[in-house]
C-alpha atoms as a PDB file:
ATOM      1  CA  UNK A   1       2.055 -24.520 -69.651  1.00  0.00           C
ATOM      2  CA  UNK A   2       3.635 -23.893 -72.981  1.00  0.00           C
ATOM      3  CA  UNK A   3       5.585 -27.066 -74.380  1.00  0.00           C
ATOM      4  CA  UNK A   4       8.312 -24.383 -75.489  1.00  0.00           C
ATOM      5  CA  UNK A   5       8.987 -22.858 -72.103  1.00  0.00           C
ATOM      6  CA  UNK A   6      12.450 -23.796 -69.974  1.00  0.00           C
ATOM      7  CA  UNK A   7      10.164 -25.099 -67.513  1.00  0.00           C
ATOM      8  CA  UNK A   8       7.565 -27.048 -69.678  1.00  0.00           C
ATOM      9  CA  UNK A   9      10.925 -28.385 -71.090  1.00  0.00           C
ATOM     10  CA  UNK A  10      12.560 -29.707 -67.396  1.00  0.00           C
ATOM     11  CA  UNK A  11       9.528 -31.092 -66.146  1.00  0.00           C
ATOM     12  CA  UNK A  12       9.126 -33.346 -69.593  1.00  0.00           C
ATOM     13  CA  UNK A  13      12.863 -34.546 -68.636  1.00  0.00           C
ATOM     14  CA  UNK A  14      12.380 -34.673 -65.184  1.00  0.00           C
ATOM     15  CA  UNK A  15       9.566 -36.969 -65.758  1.00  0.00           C
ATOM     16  CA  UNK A  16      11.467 -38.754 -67.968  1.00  0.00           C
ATOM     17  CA  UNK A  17      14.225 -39.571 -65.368  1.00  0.00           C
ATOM     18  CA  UNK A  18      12.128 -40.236 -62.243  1.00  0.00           C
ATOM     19  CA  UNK A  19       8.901 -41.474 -63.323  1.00  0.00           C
ATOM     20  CA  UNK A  20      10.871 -44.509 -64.624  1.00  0.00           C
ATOM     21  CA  UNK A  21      12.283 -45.411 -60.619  1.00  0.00           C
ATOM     22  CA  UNK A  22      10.316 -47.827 -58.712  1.00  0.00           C
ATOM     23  CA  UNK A  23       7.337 -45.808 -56.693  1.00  0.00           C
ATOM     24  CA  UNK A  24       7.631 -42.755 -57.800  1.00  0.00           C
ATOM     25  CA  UNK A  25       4.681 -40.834 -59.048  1.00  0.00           C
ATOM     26  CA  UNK A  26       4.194 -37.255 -59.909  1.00  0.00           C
ATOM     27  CA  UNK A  27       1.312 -34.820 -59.430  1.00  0.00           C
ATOM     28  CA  UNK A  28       0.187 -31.060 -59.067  1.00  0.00           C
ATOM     29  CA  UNK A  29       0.144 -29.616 -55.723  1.00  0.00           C
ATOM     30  CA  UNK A  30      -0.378 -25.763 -55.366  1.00  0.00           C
ATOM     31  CA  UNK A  31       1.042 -24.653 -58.384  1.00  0.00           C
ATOM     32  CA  UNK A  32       4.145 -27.000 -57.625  1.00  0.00           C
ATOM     33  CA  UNK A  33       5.055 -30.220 -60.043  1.00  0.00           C
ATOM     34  CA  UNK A  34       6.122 -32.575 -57.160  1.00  0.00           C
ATOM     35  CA  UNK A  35       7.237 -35.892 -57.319  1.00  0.00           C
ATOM     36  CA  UNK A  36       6.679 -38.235 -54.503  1.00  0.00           C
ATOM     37  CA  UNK A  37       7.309 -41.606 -53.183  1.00  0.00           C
ATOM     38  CA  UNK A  38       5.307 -43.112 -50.371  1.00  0.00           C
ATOM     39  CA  UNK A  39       2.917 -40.450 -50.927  1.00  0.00           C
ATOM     40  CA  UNK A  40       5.602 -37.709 -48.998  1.00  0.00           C
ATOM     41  CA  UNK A  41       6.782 -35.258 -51.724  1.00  0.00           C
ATOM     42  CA  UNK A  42      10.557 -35.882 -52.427  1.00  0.00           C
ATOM     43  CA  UNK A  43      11.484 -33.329 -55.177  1.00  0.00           C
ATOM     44  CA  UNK A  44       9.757 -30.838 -57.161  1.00  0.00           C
ATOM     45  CA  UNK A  45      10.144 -28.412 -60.007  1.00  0.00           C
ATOM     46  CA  UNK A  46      11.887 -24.749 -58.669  1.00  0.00           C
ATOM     47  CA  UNK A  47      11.802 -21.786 -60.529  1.00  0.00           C
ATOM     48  CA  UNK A  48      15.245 -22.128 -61.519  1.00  0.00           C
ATOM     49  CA  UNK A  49      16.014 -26.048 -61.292  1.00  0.00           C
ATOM     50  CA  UNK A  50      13.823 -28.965 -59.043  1.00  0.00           C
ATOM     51  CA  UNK A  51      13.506 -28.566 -55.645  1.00  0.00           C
ATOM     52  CA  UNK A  52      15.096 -31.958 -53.645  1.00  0.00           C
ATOM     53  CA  UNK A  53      14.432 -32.795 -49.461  1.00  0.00           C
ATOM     54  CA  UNK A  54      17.808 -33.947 -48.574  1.00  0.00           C
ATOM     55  CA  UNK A  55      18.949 -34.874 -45.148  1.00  0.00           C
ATOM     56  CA  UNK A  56      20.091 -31.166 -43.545  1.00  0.00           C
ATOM     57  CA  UNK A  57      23.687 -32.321 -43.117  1.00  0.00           C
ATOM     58  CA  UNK A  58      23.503 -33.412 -46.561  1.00  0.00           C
ATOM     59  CA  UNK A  59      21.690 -30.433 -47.828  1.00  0.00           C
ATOM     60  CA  UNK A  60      24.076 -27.881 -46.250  1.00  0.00           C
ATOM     61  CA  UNK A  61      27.390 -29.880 -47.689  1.00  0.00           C
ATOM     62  CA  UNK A  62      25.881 -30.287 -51.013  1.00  0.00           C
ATOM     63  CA  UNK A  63      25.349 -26.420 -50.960  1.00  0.00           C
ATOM     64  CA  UNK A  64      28.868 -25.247 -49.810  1.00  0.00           C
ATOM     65  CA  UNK A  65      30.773 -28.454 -52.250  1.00  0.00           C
ATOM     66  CA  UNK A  66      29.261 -27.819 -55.546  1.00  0.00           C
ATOM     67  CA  UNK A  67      27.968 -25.162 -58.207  1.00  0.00           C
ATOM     68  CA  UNK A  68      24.668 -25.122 -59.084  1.00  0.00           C
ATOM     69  CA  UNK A  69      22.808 -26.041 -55.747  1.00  0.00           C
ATOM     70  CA  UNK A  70      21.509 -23.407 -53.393  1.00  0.00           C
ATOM     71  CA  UNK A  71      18.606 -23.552 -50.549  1.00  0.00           C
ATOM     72  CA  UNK A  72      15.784 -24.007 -52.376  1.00  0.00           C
ATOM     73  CA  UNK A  73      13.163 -20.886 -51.854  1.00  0.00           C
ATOM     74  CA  UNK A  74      10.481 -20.951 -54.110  1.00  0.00           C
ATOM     75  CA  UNK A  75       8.791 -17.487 -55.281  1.00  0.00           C
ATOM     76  CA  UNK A  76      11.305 -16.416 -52.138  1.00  0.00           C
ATOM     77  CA  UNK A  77       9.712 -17.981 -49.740  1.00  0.00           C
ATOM     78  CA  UNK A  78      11.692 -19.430 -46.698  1.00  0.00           C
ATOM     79  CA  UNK A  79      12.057 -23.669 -46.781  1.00  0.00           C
ATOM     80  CA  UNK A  80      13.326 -26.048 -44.320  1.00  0.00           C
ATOM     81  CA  UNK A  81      16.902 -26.533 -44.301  1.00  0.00           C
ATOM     82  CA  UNK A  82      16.165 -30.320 -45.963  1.00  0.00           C
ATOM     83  CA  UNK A  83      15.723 -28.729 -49.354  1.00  0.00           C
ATOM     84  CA  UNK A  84      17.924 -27.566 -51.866  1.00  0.00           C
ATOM     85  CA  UNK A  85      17.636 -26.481 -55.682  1.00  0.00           C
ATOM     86  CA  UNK A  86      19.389 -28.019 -58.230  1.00  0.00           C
ATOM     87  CA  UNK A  87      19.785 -25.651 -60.828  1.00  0.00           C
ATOM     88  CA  UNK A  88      21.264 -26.783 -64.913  1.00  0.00           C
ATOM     89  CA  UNK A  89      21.544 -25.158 -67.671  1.00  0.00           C
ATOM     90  CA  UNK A  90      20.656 -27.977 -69.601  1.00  0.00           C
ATOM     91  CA  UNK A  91      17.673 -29.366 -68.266  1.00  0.00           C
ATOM     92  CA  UNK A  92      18.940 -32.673 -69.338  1.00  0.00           C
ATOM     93  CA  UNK A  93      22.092 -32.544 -67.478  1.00  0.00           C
ATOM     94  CA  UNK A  94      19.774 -33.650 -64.393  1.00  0.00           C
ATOM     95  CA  UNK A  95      20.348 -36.953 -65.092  1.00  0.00           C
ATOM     96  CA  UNK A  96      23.963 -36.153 -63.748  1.00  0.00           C
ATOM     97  CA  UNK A  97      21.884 -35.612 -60.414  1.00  0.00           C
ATOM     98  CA  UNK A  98      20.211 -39.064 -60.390  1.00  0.00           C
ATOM     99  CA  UNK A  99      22.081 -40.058 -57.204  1.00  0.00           C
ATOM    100  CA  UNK A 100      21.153 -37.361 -55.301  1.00  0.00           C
ATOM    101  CA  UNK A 101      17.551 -38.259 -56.970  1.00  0.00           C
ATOM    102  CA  UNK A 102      17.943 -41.567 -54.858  1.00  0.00           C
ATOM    103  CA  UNK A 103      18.887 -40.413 -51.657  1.00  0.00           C
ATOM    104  CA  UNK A 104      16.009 -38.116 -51.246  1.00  0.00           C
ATOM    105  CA  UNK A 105      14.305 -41.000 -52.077  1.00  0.00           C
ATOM    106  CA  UNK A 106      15.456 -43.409 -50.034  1.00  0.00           C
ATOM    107  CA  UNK A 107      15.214 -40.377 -46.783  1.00  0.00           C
ATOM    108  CA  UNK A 108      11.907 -39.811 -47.608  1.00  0.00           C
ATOM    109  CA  UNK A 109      10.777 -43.143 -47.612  1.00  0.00           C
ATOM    110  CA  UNK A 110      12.534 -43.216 -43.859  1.00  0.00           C
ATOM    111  CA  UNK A 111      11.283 -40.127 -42.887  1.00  0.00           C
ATOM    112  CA  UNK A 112       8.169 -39.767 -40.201  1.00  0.00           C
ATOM    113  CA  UNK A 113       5.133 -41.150 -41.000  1.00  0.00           C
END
């Protein structure tokens, strides 16, 4: 990937932000830039914005209460109703987002094993 591309550029900052939280490690799966905790993929990099596995409740409020977050479908392909897309303009406005960074966390790590 080129460092100057809008997506060479989020995933530098997205590493930045979550590589730094307790557990969280990041590696390439299928073309995707995940980022996972327990070894269970939490978020990822979108085409648009990162990909985050929310709880579905949580998922569908976040899309119908705030700008910038839509089911997250990657190359169009249909997801589970746990994820949404984040997307920013500014890659670094993410960090806004670090919350919701947490609580996939925190479902993941509760999720089925």
């Amino acid at each position: 990937m080129n460092a100057d591309t809008p997506e060479s550029s989020r995933k530098a900052l997205i590493d930045e932000l979550l590589l730094k939280l307790p557990g969280v490690s990041a590696r390439r799966v299928s073309n995707i830039d995940g980022y996972f905790v327990a070894d269970k993929m939490f978020a990822c990099i979108g085409d648009k914005g990162v990909g985050l596995k929310l709880p579905p409740a949580a998922a569908t409020e976040l899309q119908f209460s705030r700008d910038g977050i839509s089911a997250y479908s990657p190359g169009g392909m249909a997801t589970t109703r746990e994820w949404v897309q984040i997307e920013r303009e500014n890659p670094a406005d993410h960090a806004k987002d670090l919350q919701l960074f947490q609580d996939s966390i925190d479902y993941v790590k509760k999720g089925r094993r």
